[in-house]
Protein backbone atom coordinates (compact mmCIF):
# COMPACT_ATOMS: atom_id res chain seq x y z
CA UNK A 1 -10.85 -11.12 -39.06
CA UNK A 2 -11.82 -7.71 -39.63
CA UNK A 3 -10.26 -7.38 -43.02
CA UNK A 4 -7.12 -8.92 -41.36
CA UNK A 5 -5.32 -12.49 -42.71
CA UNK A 6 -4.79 -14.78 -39.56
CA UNK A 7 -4.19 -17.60 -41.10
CA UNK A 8 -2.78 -19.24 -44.41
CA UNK A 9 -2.32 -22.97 -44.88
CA UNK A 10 1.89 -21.84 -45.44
CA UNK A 11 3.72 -21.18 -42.59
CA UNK A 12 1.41 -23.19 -39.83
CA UNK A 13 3.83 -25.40 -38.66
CA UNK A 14 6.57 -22.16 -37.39
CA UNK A 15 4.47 -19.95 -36.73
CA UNK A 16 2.34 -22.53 -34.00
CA UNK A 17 5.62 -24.36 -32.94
CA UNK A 18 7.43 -20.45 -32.16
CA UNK A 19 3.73 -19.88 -30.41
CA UNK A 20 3.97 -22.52 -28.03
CA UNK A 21 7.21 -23.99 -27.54
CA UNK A 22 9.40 -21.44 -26.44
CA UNK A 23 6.87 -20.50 -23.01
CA UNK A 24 6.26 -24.75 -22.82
CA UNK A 25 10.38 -25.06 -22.65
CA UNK A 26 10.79 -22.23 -20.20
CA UNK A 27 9.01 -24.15 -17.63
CA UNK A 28 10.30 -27.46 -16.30
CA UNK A 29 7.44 -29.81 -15.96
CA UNK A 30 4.31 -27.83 -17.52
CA UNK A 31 1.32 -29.94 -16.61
CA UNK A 32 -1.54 -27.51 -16.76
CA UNK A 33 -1.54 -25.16 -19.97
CA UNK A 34 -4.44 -22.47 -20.74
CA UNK A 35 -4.67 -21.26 -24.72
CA UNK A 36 -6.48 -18.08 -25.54
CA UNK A 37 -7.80 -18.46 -28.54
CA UNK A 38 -6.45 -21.28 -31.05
CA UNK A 39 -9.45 -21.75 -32.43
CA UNK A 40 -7.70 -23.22 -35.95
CA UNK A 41 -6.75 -26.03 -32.92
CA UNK A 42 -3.21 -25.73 -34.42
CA UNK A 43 -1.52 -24.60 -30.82
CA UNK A 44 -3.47 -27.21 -28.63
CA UNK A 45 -1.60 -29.43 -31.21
CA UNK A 46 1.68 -28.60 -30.44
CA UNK A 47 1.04 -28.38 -26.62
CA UNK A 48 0.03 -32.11 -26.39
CA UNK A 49 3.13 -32.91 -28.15
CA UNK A 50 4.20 -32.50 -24.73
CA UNK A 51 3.93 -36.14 -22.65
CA UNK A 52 4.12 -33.73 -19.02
CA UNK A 53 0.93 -31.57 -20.02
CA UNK A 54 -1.93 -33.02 -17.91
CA UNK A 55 -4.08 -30.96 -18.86
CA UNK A 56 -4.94 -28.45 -21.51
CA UNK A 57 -7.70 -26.06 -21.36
CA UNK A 58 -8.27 -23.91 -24.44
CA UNK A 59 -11.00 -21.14 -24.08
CA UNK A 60 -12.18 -20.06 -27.96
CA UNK A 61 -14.91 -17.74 -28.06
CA UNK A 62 -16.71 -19.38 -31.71
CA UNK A 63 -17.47 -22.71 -31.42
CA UNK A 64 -18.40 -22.30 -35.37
CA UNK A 65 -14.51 -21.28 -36.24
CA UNK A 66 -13.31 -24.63 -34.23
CA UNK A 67 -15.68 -26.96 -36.47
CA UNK A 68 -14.96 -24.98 -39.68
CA UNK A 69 -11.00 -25.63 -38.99
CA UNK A 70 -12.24 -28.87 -38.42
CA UNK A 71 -13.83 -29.37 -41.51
CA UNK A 72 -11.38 -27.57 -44.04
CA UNK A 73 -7.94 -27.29 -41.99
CA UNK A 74 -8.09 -31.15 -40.54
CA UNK A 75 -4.55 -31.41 -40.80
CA UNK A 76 -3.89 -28.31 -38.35
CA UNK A 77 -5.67 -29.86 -35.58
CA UNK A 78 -4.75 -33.82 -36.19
CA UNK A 79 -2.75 -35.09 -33.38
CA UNK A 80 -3.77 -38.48 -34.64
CA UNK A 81 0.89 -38.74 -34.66
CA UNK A 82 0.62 -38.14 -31.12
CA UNK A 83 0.65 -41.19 -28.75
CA UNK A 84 -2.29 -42.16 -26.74
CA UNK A 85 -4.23 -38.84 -27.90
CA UNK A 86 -6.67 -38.96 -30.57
CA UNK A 87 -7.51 -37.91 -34.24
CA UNK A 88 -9.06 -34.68 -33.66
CA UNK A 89 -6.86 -32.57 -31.17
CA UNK A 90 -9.98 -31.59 -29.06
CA UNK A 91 -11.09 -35.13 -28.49
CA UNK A 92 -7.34 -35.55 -26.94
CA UNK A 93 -8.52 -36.95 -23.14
CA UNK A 94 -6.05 -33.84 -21.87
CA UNK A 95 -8.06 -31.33 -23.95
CA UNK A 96 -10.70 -29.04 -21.96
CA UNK A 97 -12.48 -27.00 -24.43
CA UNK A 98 -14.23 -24.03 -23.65
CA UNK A 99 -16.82 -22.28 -26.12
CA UNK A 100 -16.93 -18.77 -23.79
CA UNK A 101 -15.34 -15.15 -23.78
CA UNK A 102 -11.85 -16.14 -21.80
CA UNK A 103 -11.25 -13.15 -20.56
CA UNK A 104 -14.96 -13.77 -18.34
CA UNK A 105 -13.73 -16.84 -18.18
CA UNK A 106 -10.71 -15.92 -16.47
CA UNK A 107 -12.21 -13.25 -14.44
CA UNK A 108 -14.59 -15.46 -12.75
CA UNK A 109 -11.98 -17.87 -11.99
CA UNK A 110 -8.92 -15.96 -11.03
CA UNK A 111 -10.23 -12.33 -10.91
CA UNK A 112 -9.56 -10.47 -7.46
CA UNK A 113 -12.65 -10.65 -5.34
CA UNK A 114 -13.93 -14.51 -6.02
CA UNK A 115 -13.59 -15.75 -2.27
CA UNK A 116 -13.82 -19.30 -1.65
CA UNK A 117 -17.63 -19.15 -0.66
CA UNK A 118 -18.20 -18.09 -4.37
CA UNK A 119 -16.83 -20.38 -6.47
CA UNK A 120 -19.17 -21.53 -8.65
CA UNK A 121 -17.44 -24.08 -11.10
CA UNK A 122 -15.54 -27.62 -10.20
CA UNK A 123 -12.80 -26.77 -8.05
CA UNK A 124 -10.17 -27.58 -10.61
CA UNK A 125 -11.41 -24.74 -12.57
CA UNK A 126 -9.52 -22.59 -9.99
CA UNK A 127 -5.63 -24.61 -9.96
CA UNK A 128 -3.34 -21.76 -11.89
CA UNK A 129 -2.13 -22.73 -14.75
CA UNK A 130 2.12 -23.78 -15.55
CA UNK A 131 1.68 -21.85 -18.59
CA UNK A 132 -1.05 -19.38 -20.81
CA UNK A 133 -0.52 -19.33 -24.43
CA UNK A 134 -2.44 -16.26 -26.18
């Protein structure tokens, strides 16, 4: 990105596993997690490897990135290992994937200002999250 390396096929499992587990630990029962980002689908990997998470919503601004991982980097979003999820990380029945700008995303959801006679989206759009991985 920008003449910047952010990613190489060595080093995923670490660097994903020191991404998410330490903040997923800290918390005692994390049921709703947010990623920012991810778009590899390498962190919403190793947040369903926890059985409390509920729910997992991962905003990624290029849909194209997510289905090029998908196509060249399977193994960094297969949570096929994973019991009762699925092959492909994002068709995990706890995965909520959002194709939008998150910080928008965020803002119209939990920015100050959005009183209750403006919310727009399904109301569990606007339950805070346990923890946000970015």
């Amino acid at each position: 990105l920008d003449g910047v390396k952010q990613s190489t096929l060595n080093g995923d499992a670490g660097y994903h596993e020191s991404l998410v587990h330490p903040g997923m630990f800290a918390h005692d029962h994390p049921k709703r997690v947010a990623i920012i980002g991810g778009g590899e689908g390498a962190t919403l990997r190793e947040v369903l490897k926890h059985d409390t998470v509920e729910k997992c919503t991962m905003v990624e601004i290029d849909e194209l990135m997510v289905m090029t991982s998908h196509k060249y980097l399977k193994e960094w979003s297969d949570c096929s290992d994973i019991v009762g999820s699925a092959e492909w990380c994002v068709d995990d029945p706890r995965a909520d994937v959002r194709y939008e700008d998150a910080v928008a995303w965020f803002i119209d959801r939990f920015g100050d200002g959005v009183a209750e006679a403006e919310k727009k989206f399904h109301e569990d759009d606007y339950v805070p999250f346990d923890v946000i991985i970015m």
